[in-house]
Protein backbone atom coordinates (compact mmCIF):
# COMPACT_ATOMS: atom_id res chain seq x y z
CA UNK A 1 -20.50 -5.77 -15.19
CA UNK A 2 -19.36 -5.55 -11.38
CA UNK A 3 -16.43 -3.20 -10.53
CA UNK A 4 -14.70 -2.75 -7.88
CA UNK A 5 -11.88 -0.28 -6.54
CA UNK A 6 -9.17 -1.02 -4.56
CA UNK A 7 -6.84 2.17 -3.15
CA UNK A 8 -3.95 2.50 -1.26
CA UNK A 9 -3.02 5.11 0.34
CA UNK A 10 -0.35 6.31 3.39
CA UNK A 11 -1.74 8.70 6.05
CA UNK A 12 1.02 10.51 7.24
CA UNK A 13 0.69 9.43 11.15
CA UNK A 14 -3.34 8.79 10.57
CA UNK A 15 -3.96 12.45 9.67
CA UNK A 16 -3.12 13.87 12.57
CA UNK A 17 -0.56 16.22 13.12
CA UNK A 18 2.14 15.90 15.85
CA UNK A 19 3.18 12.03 15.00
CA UNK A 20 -0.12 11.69 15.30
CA UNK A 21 -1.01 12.95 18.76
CA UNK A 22 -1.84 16.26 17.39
CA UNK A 23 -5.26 17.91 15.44
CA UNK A 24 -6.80 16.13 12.97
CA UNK A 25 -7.48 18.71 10.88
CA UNK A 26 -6.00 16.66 8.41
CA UNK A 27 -7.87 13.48 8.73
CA UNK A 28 -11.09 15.37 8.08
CA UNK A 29 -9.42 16.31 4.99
CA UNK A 30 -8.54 13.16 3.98
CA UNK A 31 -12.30 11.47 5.14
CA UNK A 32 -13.50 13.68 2.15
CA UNK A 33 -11.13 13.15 -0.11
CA UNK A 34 -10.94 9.09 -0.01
CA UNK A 35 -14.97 9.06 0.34
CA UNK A 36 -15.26 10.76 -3.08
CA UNK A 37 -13.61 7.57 -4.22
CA UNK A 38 -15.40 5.56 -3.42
CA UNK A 39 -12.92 2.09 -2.78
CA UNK A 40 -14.54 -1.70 -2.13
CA UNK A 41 -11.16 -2.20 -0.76
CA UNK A 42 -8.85 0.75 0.85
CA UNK A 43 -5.34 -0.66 2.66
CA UNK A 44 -4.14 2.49 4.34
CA UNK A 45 -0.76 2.74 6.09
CA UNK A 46 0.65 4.94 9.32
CA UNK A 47 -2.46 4.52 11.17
CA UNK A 48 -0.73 5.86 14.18
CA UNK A 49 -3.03 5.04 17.46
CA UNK A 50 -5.76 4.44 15.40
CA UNK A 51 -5.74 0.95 18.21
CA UNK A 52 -5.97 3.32 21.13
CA UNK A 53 -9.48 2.87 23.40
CA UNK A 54 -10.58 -0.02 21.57
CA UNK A 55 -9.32 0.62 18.00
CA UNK A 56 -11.33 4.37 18.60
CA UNK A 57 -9.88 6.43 15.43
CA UNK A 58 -10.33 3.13 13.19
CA UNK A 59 -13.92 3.35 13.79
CA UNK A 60 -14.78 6.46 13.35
CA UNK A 61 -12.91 6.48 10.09
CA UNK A 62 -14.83 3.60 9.16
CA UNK A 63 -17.86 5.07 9.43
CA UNK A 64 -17.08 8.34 8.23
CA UNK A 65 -16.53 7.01 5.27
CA UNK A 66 -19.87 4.68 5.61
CA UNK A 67 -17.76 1.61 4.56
CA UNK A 68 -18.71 -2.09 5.92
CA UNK A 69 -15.69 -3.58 8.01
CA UNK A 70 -12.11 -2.85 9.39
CA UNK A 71 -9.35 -4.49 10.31
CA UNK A 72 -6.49 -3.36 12.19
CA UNK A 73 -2.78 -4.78 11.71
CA UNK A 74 -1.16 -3.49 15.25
CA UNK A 75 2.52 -2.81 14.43
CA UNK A 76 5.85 -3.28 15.76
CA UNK A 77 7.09 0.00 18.68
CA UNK A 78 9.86 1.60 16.70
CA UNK A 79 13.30 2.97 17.60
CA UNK A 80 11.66 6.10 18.33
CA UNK A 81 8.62 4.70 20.12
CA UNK A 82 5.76 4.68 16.70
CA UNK A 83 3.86 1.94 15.97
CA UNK A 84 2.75 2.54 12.51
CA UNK A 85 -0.22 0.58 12.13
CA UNK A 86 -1.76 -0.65 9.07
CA UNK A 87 -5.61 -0.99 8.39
CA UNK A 88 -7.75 -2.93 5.75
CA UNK A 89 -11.46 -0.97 5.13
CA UNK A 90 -14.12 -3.13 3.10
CA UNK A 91 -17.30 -2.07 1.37
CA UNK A 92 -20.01 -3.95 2.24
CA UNK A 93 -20.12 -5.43 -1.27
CA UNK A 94 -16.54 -7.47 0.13
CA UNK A 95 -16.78 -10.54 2.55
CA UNK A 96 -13.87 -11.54 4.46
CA UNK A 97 -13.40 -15.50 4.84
CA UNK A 98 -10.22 -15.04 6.66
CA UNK A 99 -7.86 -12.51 8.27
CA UNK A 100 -5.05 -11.71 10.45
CA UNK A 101 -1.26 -9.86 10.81
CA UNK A 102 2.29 -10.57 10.86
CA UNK A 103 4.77 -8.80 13.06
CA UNK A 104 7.28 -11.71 13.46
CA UNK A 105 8.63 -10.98 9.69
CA UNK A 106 7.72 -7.46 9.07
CA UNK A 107 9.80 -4.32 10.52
CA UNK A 108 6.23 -2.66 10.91
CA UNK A 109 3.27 -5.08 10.23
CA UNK A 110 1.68 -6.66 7.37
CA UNK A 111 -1.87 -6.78 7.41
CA UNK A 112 -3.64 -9.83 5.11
CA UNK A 113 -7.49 -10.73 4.41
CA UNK A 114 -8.80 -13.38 1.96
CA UNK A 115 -11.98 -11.85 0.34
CA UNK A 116 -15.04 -13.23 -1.19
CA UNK A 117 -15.64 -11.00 -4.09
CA UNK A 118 -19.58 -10.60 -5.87
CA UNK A 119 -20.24 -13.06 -8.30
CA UNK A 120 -16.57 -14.78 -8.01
CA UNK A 121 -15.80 -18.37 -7.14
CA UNK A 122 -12.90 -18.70 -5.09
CA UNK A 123 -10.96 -16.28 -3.14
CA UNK A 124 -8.69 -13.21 -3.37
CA UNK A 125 -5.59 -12.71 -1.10
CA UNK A 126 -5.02 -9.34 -0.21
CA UNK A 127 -1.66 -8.47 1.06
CA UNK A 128 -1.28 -4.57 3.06
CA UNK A 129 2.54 -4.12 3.68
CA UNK A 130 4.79 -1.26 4.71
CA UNK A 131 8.12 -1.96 4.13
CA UNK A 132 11.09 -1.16 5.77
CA UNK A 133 12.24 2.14 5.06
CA UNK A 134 15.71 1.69 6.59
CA UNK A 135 17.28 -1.53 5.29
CA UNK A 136 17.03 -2.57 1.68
CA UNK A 137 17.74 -6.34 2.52
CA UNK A 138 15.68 -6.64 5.14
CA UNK A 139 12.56 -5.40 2.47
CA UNK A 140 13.79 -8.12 0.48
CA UNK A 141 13.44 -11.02 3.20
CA UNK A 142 10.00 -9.44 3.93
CA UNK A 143 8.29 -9.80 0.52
CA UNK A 144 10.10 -13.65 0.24
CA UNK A 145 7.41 -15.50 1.23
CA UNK A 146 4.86 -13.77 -0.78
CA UNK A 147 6.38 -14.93 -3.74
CA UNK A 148 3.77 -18.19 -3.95
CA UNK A 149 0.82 -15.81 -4.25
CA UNK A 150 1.63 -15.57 -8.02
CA UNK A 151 1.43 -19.11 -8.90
CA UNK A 152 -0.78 -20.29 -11.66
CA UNK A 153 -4.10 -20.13 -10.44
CA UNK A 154 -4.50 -17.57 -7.58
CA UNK A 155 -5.79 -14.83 -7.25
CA UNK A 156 -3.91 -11.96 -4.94
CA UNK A 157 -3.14 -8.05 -4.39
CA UNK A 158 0.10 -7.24 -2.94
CA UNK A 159 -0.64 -3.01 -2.02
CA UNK A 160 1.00 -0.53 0.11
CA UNK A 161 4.25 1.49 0.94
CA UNK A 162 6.88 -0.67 -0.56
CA UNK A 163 9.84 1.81 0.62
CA UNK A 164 11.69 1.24 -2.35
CA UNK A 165 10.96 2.39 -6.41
CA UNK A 166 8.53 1.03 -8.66
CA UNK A 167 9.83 -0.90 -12.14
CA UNK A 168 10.11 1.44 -14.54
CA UNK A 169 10.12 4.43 -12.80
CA UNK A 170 13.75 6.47 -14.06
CA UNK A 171 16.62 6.46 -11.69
CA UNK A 172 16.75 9.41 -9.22
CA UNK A 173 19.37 12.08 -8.30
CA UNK A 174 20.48 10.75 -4.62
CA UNK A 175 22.79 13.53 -4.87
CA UNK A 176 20.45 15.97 -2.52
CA UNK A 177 19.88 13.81 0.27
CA UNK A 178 22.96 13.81 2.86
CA UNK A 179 24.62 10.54 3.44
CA UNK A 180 22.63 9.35 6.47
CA UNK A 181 19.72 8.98 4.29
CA UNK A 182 20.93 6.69 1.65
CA UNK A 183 21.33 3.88 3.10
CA UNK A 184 18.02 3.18 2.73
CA UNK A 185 17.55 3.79 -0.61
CA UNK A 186 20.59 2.68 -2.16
CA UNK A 187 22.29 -1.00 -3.52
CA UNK A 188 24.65 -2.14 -0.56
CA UNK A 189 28.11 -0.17 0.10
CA UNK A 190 30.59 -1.71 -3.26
CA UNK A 191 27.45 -2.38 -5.75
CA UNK A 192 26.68 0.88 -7.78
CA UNK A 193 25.15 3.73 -5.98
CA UNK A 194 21.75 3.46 -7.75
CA UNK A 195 18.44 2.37 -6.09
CA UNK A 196 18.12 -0.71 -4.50
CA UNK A 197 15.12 -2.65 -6.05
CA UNK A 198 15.15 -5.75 -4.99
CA UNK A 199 12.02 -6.35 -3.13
CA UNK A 200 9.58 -5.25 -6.45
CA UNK A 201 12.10 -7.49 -8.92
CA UNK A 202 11.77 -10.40 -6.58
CA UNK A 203 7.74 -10.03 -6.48
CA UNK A 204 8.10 -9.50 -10.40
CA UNK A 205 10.24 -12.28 -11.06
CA UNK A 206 7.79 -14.34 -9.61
CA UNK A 207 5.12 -13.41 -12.11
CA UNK A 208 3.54 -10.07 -10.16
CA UNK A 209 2.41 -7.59 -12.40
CA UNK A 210 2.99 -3.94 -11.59
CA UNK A 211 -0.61 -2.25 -12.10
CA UNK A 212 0.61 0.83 -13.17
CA UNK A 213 2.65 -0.52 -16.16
CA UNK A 214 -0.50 -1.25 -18.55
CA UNK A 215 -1.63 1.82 -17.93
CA UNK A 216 2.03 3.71 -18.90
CA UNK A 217 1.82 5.01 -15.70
CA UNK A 218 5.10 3.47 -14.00
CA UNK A 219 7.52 6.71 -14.26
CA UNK A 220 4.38 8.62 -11.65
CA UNK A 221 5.54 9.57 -8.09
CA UNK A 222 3.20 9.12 -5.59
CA UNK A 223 5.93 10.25 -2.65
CA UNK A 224 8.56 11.68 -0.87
CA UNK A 225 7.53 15.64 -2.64
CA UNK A 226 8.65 17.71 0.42
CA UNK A 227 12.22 19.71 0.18
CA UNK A 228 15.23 18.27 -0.29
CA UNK A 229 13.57 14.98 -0.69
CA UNK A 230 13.86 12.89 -3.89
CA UNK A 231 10.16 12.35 -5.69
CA UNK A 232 10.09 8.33 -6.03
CA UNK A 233 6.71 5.61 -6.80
CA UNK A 234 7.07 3.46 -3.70
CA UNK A 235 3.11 3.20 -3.22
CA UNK A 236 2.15 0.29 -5.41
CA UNK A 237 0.05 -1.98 -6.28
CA UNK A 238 0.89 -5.44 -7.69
CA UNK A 239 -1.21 -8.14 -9.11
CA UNK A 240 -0.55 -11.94 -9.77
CA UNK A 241 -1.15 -12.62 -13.04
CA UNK A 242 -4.51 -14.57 -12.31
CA UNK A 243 -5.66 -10.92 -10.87
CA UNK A 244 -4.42 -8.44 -13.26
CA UNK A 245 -6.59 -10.29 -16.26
CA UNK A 246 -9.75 -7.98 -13.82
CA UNK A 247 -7.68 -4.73 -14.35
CA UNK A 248 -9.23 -2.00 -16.05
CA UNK A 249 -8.07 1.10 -15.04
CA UNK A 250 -5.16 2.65 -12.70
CA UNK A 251 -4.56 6.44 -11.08
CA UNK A 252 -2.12 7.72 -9.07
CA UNK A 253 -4.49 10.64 -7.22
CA UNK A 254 -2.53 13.57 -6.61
CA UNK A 255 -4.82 15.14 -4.26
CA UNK A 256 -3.97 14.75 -0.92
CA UNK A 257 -0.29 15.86 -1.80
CA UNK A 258 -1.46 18.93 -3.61
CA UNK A 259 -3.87 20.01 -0.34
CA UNK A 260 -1.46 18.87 2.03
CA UNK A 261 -2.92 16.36 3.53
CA UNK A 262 -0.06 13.68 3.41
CA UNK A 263 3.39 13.19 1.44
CA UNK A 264 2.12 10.44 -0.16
CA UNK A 265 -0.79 10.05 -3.13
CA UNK A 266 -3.03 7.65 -3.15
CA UNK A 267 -3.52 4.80 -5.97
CA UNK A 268 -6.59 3.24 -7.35
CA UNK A 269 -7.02 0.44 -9.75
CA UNK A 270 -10.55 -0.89 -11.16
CA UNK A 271 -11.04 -4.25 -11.49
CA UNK A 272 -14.08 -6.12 -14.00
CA UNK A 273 -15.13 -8.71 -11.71
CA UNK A 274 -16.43 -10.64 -14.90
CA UNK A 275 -13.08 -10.89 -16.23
CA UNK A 276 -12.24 -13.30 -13.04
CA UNK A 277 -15.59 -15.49 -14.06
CA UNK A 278 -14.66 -16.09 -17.36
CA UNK A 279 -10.72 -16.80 -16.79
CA UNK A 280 -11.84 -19.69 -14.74
């Protein structure tokens, strides 16, 4: 039996404090935390320069945590001048026949690598997003055209920091954040004032499967702990259906909220490689 692990996980500005200009005190902390892991494939958000001097802080994560490649999706400038870059790590047990990143669609960037998997025919599209934290709609017309990866047949991993909640996780009290901060959270002004979904029902509507729901995991936060913030699951991973037959375990990993070392946890699911073999 062949497993592998697949994590993702949101830095908090690549670990480093100041927006990311600052120590990295917490990177180190964060090195020995996702190394203990052990993931084949890691997709790991707010890599903030992480490009600079030839992709510098990419690489020496990479190797830190002795992985095989990396990939990094270089992101949209922000309002307020970030680039939150997103980055793809593979174990050397992964082979990449094809790779790349799409500004044009994405408020930040959404990273993408079809892998060659041990002992599977066929590839398996890996999708690394970070949402739009601002505009509900505009998450919606991001995730639209990965609606196809769940057709009959293929084999794909939508991961990341969808900026909106989970299926199944209960409704929040929006009450305790002040009005400038629900717009992006909430159904548009004249709908109820409950959380706008839309992005995860379109990907589920379209057959993906929510990889902590198996597991009865769906009502676990994995961000947004700090005070006066509301506790939500918008780190997720989803599965087409042709994927989630693999699935054999899921964790939300409290860890790295618990030693401070970002506001988000990470997530891990297993996947049985010989599952994939014998579904063909």
């Amino acid at each position: 039996m062949t497993v592998i692990k697949v994590v993702t996980f949101n830095t908090l500005f690549g670990g480093h404090d100041d927006f990311g200009l600052g120590a990295g005190k917490r990177w180190d902390g964060q090195i020995a935390f996702l190394k203990g892991l052990r993931p084949d494939i890691l997709a790991l958000q707010e890599c903030n320069f992480w490009d600079l001097l030839g992709n510098r802080r990419m690489y020496q994560t990479l190797n830190a945590l002795e992985m095989g490649s990396a990939f990094l999706a270089y992101a949209n400038e922000t309002t307020s001048g970030h680039r939150f870059h997103s980055v793809i790590m593979l174990s050397s047990r992964i082979r990449v026949a094809a790779q790349g990143a799409d500004r044009d669609r994405f408020h930040h960037v959404m990273g993408w690598a079809n892998l060659l998997l041990p002992g599977v025919d066929g590839q398996v599209e890996l999708r690394n997003l970070h949402l739009d934290p601002f505009d509900p709609r505009n998450r919606s017309r991001e995730v639209a055209p990965l609606e196809v990866l769940a057709a009959p047949g293929r084999r794909a991993l939508v991961v990341g920091d969808i900026n909106s909640i989970g299926a199944g996780y209960a409704e929040p009290d929006w009450t305790c954040l002040p009005p400038h901060l629900l717009n992006g959270h909430l159904r548009s002004p004249g709908q109820a004032d409950v959380s706008d979904r839309e992005a995860v029902e379109l990907l589920a509507r379209a057959g993906f499967v929510d990889a902590s729901a198996p597991f009865r995991q769906d009502t676990a936060a994995t961000a947004a702990f700090g005070d006066g913030d509301v506790p939500r699951r918008q780190d997720l991973i989803l599965q087409s259906p042709g994927m989630a037959v693999a699935q054999v375990s899921y964790q939300v990993r409290m860890e790295p909220v618990d030693t401070e070392l970002s506001d988000h946890a990470a997530v891990s699911a297993d996947y049985d490689l010989s599952r994939l073999a014998q579904a063909v």
